[in-house]
Protein backbone atom coordinates (compact mmCIF):
# COMPACT_ATOMS: atom_id res chain seq x y z
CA UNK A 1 -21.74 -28.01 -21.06
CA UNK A 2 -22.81 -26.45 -24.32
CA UNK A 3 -25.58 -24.91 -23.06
CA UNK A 4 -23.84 -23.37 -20.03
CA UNK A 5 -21.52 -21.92 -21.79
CA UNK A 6 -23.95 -19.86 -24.12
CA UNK A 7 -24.84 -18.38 -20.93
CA UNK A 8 -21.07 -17.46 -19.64
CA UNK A 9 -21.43 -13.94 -20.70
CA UNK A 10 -24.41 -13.36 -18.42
CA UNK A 11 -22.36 -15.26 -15.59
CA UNK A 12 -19.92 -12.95 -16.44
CA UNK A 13 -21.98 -10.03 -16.53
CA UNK A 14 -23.16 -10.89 -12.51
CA UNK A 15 -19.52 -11.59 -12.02
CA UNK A 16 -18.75 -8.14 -12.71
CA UNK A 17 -21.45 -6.94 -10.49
CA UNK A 18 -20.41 -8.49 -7.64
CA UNK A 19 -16.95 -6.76 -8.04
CA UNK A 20 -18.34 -3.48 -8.17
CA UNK A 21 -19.96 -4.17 -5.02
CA UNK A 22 -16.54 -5.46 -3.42
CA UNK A 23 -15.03 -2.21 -4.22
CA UNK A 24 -18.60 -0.67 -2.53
CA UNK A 25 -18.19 -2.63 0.49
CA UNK A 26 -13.93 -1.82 0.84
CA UNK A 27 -14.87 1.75 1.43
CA UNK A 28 -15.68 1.60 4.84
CA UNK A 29 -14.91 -0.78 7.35
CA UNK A 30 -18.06 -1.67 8.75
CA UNK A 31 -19.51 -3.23 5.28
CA UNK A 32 -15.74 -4.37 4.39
CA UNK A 33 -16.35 -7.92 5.32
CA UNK A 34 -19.84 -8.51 3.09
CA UNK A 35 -17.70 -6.67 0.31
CA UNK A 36 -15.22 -9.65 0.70
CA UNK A 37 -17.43 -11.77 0.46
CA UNK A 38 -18.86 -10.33 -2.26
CA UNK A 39 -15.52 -10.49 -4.11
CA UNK A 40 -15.12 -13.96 -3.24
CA UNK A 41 -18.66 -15.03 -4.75
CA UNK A 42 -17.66 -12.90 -8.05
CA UNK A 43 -14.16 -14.76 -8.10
CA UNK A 44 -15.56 -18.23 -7.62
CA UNK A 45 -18.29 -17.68 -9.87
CA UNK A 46 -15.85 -15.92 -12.78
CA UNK A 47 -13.23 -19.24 -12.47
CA UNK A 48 -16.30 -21.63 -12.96
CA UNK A 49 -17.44 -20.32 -15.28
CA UNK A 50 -14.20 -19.76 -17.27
CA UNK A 51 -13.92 -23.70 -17.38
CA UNK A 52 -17.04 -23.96 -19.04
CA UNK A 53 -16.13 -21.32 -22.23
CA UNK A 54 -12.61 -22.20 -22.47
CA UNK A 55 -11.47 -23.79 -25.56
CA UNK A 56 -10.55 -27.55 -24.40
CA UNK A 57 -9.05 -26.35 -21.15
CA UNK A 58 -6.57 -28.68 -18.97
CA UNK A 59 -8.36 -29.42 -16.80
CA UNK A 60 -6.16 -31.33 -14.21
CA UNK A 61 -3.01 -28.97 -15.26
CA UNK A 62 -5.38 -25.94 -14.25
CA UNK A 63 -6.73 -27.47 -10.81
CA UNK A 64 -3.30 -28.91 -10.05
CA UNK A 65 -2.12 -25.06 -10.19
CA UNK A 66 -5.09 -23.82 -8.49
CA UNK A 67 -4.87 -26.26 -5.31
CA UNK A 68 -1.40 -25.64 -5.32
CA UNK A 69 -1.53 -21.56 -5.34
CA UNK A 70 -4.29 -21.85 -2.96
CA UNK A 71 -2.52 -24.23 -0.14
CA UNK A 72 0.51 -21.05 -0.28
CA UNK A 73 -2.14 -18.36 -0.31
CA UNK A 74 -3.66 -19.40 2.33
CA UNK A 75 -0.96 -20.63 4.70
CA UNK A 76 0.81 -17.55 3.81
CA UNK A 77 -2.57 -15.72 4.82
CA UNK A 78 -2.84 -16.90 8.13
CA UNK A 79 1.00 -16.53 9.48
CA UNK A 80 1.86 -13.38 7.76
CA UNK A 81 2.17 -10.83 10.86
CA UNK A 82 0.72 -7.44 10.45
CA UNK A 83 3.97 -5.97 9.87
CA UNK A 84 4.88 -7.70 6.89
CA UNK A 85 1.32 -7.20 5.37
CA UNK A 86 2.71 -4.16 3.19
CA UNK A 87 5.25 -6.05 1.84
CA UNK A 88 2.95 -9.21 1.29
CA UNK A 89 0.84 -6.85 -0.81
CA UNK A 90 4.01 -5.81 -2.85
CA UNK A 91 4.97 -9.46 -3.88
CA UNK A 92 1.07 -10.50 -4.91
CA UNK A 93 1.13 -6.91 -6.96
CA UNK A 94 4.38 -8.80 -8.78
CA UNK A 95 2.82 -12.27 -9.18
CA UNK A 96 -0.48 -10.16 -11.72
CA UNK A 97 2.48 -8.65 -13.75
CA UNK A 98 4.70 -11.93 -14.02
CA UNK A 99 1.46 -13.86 -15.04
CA UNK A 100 1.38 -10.69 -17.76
CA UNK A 101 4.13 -10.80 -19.45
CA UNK A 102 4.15 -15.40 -19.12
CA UNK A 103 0.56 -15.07 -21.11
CA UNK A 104 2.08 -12.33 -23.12
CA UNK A 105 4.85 -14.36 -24.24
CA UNK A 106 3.21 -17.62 -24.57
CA UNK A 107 0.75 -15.92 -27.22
CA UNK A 108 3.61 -14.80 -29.15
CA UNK A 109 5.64 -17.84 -29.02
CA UNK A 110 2.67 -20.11 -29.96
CA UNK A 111 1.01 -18.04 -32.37
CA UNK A 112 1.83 -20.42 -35.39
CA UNK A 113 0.74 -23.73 -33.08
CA UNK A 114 -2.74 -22.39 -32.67
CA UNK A 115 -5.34 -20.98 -35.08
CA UNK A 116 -6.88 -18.66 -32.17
CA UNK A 117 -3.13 -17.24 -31.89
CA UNK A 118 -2.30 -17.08 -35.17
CA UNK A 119 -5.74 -15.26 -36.11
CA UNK A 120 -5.29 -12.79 -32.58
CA UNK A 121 -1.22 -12.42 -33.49
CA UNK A 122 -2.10 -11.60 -37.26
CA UNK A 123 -4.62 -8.83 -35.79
CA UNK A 124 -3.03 -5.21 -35.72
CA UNK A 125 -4.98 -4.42 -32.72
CA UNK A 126 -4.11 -8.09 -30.72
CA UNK A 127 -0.56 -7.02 -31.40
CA UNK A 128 -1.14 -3.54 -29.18
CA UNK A 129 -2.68 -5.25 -26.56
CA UNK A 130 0.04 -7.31 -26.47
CA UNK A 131 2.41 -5.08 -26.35
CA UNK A 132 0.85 -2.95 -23.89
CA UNK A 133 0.03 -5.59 -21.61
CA UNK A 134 3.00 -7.24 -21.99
CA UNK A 135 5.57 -3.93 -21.19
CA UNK A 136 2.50 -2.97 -18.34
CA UNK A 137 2.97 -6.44 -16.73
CA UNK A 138 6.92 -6.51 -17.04
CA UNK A 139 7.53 -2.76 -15.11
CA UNK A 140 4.47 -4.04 -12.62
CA UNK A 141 6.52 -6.92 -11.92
CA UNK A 142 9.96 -5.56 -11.13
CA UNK A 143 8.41 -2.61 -9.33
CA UNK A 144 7.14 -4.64 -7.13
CA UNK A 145 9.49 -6.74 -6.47
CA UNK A 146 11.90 -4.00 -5.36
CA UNK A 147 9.02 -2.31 -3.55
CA UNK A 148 8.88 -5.66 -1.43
CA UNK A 149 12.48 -5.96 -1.42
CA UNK A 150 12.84 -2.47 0.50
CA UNK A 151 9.59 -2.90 2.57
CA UNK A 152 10.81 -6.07 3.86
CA UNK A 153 14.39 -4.90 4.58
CA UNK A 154 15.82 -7.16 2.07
CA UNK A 155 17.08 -4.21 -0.06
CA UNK A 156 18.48 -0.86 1.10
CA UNK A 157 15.24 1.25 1.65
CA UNK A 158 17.72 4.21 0.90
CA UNK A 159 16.46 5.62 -2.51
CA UNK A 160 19.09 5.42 -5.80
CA UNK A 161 20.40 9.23 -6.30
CA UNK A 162 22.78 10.48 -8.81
CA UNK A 163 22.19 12.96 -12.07
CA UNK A 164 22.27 10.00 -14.19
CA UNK A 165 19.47 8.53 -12.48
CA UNK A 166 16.57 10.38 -14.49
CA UNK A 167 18.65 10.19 -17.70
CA UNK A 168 18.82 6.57 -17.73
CA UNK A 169 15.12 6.35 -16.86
CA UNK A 170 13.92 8.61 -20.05
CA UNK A 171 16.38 6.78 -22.29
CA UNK A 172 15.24 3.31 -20.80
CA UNK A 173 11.19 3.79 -21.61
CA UNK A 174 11.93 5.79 -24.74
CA UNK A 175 13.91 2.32 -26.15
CA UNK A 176 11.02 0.54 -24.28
CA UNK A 177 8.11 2.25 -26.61
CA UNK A 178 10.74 2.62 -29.33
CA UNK A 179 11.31 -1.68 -29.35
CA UNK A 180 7.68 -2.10 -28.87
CA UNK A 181 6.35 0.46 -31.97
CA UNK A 182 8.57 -2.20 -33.91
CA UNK A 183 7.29 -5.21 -32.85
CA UNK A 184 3.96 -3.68 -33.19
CA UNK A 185 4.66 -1.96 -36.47
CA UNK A 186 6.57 -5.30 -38.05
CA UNK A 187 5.83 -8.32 -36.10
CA UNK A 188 9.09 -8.97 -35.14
CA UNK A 189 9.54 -11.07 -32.13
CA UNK A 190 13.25 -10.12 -31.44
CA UNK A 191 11.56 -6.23 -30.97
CA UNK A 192 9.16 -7.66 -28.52
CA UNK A 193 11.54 -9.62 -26.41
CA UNK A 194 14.33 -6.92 -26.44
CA UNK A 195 10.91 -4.76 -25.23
CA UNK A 196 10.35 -6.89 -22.91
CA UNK A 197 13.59 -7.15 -21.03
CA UNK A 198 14.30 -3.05 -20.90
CA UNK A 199 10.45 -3.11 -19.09
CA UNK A 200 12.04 -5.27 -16.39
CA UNK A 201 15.01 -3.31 -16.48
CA UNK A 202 13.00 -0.03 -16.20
CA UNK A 203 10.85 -1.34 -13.51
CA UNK A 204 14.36 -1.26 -11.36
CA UNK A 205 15.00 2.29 -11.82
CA UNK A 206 11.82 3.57 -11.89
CA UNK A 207 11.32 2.89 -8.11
CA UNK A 208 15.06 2.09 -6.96
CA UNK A 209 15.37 6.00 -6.64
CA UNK A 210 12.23 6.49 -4.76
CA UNK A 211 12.45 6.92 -0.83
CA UNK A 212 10.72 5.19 2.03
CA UNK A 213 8.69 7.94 2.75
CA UNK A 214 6.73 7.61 -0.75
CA UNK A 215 6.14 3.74 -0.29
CA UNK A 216 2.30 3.75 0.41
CA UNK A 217 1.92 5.34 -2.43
CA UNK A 218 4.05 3.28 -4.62
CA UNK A 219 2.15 -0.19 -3.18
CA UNK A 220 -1.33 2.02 -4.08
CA UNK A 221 0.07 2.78 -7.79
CA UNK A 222 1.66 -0.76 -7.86
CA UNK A 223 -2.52 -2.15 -7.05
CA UNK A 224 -3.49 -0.12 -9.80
CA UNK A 225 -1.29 -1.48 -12.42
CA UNK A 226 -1.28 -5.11 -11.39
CA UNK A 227 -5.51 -4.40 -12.20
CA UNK A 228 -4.09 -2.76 -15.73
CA UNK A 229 -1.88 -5.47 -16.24
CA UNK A 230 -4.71 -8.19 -15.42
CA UNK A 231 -6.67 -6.27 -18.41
CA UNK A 232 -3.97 -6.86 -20.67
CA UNK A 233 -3.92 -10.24 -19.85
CA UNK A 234 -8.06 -10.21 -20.61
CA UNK A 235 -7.58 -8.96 -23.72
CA UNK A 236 -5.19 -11.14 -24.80
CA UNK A 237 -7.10 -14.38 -23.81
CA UNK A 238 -10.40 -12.53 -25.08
CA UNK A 239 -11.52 -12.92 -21.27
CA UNK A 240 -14.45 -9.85 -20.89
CA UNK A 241 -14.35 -10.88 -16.74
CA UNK A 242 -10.83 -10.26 -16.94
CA UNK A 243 -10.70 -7.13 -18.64
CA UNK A 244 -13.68 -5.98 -16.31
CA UNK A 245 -11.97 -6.98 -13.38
CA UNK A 246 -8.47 -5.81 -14.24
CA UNK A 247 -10.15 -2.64 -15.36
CA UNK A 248 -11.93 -2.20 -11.90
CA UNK A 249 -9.08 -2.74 -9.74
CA UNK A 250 -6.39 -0.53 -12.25
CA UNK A 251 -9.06 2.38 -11.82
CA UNK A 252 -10.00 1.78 -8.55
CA UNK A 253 -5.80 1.86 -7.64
CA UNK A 254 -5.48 5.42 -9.30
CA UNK A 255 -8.24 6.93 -7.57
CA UNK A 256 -6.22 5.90 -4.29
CA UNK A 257 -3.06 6.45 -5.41
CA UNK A 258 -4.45 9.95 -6.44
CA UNK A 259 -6.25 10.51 -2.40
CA UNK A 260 -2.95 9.19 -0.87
CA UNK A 261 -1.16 12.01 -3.22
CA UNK A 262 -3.74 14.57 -2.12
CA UNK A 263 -3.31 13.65 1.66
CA UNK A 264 0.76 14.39 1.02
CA UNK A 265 -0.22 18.10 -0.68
CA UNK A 266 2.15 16.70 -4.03
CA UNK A 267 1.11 15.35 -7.70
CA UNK A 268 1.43 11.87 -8.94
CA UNK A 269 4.31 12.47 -11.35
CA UNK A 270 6.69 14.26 -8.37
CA UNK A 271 6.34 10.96 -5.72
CA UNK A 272 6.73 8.88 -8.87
CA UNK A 273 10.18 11.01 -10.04
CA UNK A 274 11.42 13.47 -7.36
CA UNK A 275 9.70 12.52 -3.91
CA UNK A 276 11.21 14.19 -0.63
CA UNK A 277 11.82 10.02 -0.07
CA UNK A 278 14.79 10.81 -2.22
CA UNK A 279 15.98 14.03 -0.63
CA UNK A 280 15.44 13.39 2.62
CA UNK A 281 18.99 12.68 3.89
CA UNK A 282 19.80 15.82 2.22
CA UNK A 283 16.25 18.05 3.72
CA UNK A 284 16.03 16.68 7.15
CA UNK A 285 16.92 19.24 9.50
CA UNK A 286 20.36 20.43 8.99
CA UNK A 287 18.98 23.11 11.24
CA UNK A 288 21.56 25.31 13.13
CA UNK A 289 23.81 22.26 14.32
CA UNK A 290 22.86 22.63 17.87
CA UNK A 291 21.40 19.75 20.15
CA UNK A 292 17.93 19.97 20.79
CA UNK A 293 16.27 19.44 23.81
CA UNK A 294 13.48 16.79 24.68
CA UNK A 295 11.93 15.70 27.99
CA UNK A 296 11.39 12.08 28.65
CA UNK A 297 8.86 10.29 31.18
CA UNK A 298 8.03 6.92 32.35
CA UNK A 299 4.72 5.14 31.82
CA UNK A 300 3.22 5.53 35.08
CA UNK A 301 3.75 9.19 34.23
CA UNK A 302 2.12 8.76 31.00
CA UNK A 303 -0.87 6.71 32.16
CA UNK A 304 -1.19 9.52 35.11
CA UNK A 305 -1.36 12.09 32.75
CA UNK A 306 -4.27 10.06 30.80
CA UNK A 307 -6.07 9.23 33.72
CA UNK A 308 -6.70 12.93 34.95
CA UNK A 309 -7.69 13.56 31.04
CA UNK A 310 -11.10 14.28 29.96
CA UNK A 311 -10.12 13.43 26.40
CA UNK A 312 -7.35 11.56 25.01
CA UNK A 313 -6.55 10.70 20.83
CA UNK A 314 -4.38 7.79 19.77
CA UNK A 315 -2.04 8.49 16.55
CA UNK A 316 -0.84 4.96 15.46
CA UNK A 317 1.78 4.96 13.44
CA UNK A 318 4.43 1.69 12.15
CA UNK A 319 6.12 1.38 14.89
CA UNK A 320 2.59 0.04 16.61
CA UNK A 321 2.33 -2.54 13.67
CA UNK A 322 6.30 -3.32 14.06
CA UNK A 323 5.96 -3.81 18.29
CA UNK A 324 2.38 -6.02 17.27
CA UNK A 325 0.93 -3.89 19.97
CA UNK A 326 -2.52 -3.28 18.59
CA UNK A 327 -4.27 -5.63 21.46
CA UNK A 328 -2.25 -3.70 24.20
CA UNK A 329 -3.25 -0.10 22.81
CA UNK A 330 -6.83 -1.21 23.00
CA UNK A 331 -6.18 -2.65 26.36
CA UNK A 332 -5.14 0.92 27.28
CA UNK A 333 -8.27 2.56 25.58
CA UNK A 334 -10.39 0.16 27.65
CA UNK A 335 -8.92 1.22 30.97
CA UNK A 336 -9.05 4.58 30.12
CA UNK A 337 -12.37 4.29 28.96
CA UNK A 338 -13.42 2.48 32.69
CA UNK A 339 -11.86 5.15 34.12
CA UNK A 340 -14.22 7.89 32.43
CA UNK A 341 -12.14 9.03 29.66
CA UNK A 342 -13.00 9.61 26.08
CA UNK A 343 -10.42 7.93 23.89
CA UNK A 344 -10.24 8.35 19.99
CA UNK A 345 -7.94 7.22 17.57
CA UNK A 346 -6.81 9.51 14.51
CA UNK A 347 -5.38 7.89 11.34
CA UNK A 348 -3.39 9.92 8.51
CA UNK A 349 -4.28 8.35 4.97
CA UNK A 350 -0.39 7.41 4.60
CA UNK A 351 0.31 6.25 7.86
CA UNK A 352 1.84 2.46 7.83
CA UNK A 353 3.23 1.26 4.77
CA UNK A 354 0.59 0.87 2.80
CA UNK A 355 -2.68 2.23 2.46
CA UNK A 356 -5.42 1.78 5.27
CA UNK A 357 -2.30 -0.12 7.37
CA UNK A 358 -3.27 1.24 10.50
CA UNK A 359 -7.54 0.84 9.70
CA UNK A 360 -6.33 -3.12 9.30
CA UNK A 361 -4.45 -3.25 12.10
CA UNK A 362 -6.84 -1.80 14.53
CA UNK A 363 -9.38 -3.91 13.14
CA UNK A 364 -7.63 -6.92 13.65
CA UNK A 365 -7.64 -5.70 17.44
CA UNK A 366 -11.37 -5.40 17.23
CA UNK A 367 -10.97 -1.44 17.89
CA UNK A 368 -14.93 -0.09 17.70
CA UNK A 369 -15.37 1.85 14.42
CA UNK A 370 -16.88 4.64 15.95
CA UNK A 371 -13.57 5.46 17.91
CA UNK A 372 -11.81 5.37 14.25
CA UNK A 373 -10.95 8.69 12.97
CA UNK A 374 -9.84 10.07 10.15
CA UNK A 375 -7.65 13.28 9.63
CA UNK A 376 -9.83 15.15 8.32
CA UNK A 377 -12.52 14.19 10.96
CA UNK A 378 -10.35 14.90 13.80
CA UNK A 379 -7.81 18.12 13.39
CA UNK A 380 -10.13 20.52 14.85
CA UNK A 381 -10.44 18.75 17.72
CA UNK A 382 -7.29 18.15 18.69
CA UNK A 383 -6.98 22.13 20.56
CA UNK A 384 -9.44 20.76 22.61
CA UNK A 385 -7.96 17.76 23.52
CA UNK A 386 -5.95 17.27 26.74
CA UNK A 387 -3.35 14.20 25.63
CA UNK A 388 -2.82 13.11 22.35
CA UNK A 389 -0.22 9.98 22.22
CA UNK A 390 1.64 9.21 19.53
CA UNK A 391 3.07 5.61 19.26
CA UNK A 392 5.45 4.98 16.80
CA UNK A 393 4.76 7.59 14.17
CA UNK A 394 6.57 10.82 12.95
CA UNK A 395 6.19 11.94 9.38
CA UNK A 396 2.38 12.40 9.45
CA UNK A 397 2.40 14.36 13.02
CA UNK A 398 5.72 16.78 12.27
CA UNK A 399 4.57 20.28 12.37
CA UNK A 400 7.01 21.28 10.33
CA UNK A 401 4.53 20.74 6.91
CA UNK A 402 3.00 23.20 8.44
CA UNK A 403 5.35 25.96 9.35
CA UNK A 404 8.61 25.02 7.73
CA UNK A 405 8.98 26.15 4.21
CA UNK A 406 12.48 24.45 3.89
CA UNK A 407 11.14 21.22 4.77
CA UNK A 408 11.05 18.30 2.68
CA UNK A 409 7.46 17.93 3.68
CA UNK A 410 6.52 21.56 3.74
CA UNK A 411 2.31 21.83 2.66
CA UNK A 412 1.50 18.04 3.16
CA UNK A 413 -1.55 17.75 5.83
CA UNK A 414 -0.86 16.21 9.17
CA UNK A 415 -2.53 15.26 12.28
CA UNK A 416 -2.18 18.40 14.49
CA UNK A 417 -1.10 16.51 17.14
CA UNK A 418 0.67 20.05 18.72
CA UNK A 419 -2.00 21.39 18.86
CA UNK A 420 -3.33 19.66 21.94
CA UNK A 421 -2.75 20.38 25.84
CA UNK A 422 0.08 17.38 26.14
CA UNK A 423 1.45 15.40 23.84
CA UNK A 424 2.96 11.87 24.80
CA UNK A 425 5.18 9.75 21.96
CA UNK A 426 5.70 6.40 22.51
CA UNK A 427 9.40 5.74 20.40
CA UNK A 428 12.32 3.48 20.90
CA UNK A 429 14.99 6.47 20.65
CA UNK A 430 15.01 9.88 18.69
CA UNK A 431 15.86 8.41 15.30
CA UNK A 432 13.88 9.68 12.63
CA UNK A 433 11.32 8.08 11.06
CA UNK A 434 10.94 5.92 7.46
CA UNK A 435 11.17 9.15 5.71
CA UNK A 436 14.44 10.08 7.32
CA UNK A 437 13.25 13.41 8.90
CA UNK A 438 13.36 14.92 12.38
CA UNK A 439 10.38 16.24 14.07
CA UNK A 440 10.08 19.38 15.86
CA UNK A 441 7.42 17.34 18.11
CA UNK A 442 9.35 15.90 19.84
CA UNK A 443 10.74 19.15 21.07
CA UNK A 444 7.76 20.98 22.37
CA UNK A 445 7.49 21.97 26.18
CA UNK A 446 4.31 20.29 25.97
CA UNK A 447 5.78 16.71 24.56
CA UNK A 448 6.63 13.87 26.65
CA UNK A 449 8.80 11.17 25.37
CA UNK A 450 8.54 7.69 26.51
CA UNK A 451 11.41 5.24 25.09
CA UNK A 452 10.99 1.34 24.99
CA UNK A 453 9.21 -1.58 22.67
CA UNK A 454 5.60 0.20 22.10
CA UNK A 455 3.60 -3.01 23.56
CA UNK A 456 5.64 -3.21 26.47
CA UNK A 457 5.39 0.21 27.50
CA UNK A 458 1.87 0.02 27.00
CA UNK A 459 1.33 -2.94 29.05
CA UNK A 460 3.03 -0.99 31.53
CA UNK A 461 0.79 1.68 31.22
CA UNK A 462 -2.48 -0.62 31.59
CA UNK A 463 -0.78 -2.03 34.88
CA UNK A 464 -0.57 2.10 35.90
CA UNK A 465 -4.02 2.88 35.03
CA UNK A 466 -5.56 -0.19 36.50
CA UNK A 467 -3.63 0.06 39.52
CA UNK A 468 -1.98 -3.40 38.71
CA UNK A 469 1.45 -2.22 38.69
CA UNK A 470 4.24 -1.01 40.70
């Protein structure tokens, strides 16, 4: 064992290569599933190794937690449903902070039991790193949990409002760095404690006022500091695959969070602490109180329409991953696709709930890659396209980003979806979307709306294409 463990730094090393290739392979979905496994190999490799340059590890105490973390990861793996995937993601984010702040804590506590404590605790710079990591890990892990709480319905998505909202935030992380300067400054442990509770505390408010609308990018922050707070936790076990790891995944996170920002035409800092999520009741169109008109159709209409098409583009949206009608809209694609027409599917970088929701979910359908297309990809085609359908989606097709300099959304990029011949929008009824805005879409003399569960009125559509129907 001695002799393996001179060599754990070089295991570590390869460890660290593998990740970078995981994050290589997650960029596009046709090499996502060798960058898995890629990530797997790194992980597996990283734990064993870990056992060998630990100082007298548990063993049983650390496989008994392993086996038992595994059996719930993977059960919970294999019977989540699609649409509770964002808020899956949410609660794991909160799990890397907990474990934070638990390490944090326990090398505080036991830093006069153990001479590798009491020489890291005694260390100016070990005390930083704790107290970063630990405040890091404690606002990761409340975030989270209220992001999951008002993915999953569980808490009102409706964002916290009121002037005293931003007050109480500034006052909250200035006491936060104010407790933690202490502890770090005097080694007192009531500081760090009474720094770690206003973290949790802060966590709350920091995305309680945040809106619906803003949530994929709050899960794509929440990734990157779950990686920050995984560093933290590296440094304070003097782990180098941990920090690398944590480092990897906190960066990678900000890059995305800063794309999914780009892809909404708005900075970091206003989703984080003035989003249109939060003024959305108060933004979506008031308009001229009058009612507006719509026309609705059936779905032998629809699938008429589509059949005479030359060209038709699919914009998925949540309510496809919330009917679990991915199979049936490639069923559709299929028959369309027998039937000579060219179908496409367009994807807005914050569609879903989370980033690359709808990629997943069309994978998990087996859609071709090469139908997959992205918004940039896609926009100027859409003038030249003679259907687009829209199932279940509103925020990223609303034209009013474009022409509406009073809306909420006004200069975020969208699919152009009006811009084609006909437009078709699968939707249950003319509520608004998660952001709580209308859509002037809907209203077009060129948009057809067809009401009813997505799946089954795509079934029904299959049945009208194929001629298996009424």
């Amino acid at each position: 064992m001695e002799n393996l463990a001179q060599y754990g730094d070089w295991a570590y090393l390869i460890g660290a290569v593998l990740f970078i290739l995981t994050l290589r392979g997650l960029s596009s979905p046709t090499s996502a599933v060798m960058g898995n496994r890629y990530g797997m190999a790194g992980m597996t490799l990283a734990v064993i190794t870990t056992f060998f340059v630990a100082s007298s590890p548990n063993v049983a105490l650390i496989i008994s937690a392993m086996l038992i973390g595994a059996g719930i990861g993977i059960y919970r793996a294999r019977t989540v449903p699609m649409t509770q995937m964002p808020e899956t993601v949410a609660l794991m984010h909160s799990l890397v902070g907990l474990a934070a702040v638990l390490i944090a804590v326990a090398a505080v506590l036991h830093a006069d039991a153990d001479a590798f404590y009491k020489a890291m605790h005694g260390n100016t710079l070990s005390r930083f790193e704790l107290f970063v990591g630990c405040f890091v890990g404690a606002i990761t892990f409340t975030a989270s949990v209220i992001a999951w709480g008002k993915l999953s319905a569980k808490l009102a998505a409706k964002p916290l409002k009121g002037a005293w909202v931003k007050p109480v935030q500034a006052t909250l992380f200035l006491a936060m760095l104010g407790f933690g300067a202490h502890y770090f400054v005097t080694d007192s442990l009531s500081s760090f404690f009474v720094m770690t509770a206003i973290a949790l505390v802060f966590g709350y408010f920091w995305i309680a006022p945040i809106g619906g609308g803003d949530m994929p990018v709050v899960v794509s922050l929440l990734n990157s500091l779950s990686g920050w707070a995984a560093a933290g936790i590296g440094f304070t076990l003097g782990n180098s695959m941990l920090i690398i790891a944590g480092s990897l995944v906190g960066s990678s996170g900000a890059i995305l969070s800063y794309i999914m920002c780009k892809a909404m035409n708005r900075s970091l800092l206003n989703v984080l602490f003035g989003g249109f999520g939060a003024d959305a009741g108060a933004g979506a169109d008031a308009g001229d109180g009058k009612e507006k008109n719509y026309k609705a159709g059936s779905p032998d209409d629809a699938a008429f329409l589509m059949t005479n098409a030359d060209s038709v583009v699919i914009v998925p949206g949540y309510g496809l991953a919330q009917a679990r009608a991915q199979n049936a809209v490639k069923e559709l694609a299929n028959a369309l696709k027998e039937k000579g027409v060219t179908v496409r599917y367009a994807i807005h970088p914050v569609a879903g709930r989370m980033p690359g929701h709808m990629n997943v979910l069309l994978a998990e359908a087996d859609v071709p890659y090469e139908d997959v297309k992205e918004m940039d990809e896609i926009n100027s085609d859409f003038p030249s396209t003679d259907v687009v359908l829209v199932i279940g989606a509103n925020d990223v097709v609303n034209p009013a980003a474009k022409d509406n300099p009073s809306s909420p959304i006004y200069g975020m990029p969208i699919l152009e979806a009006h811009r084609a011949r006909t437009v078709m929008v699968i939707k249950r009824s003319m509520a608004t979307g998660y952001a709580g805005l209308d859509n002037d879409l809907f209203y077009l003399d060129k948009t057809m709306m067809v009401f009813g569960d997505a799946k089954k009125v795509l079934e029904d559509m299959v049945k009208a294409v194929t001629g298996g129907g009424h």
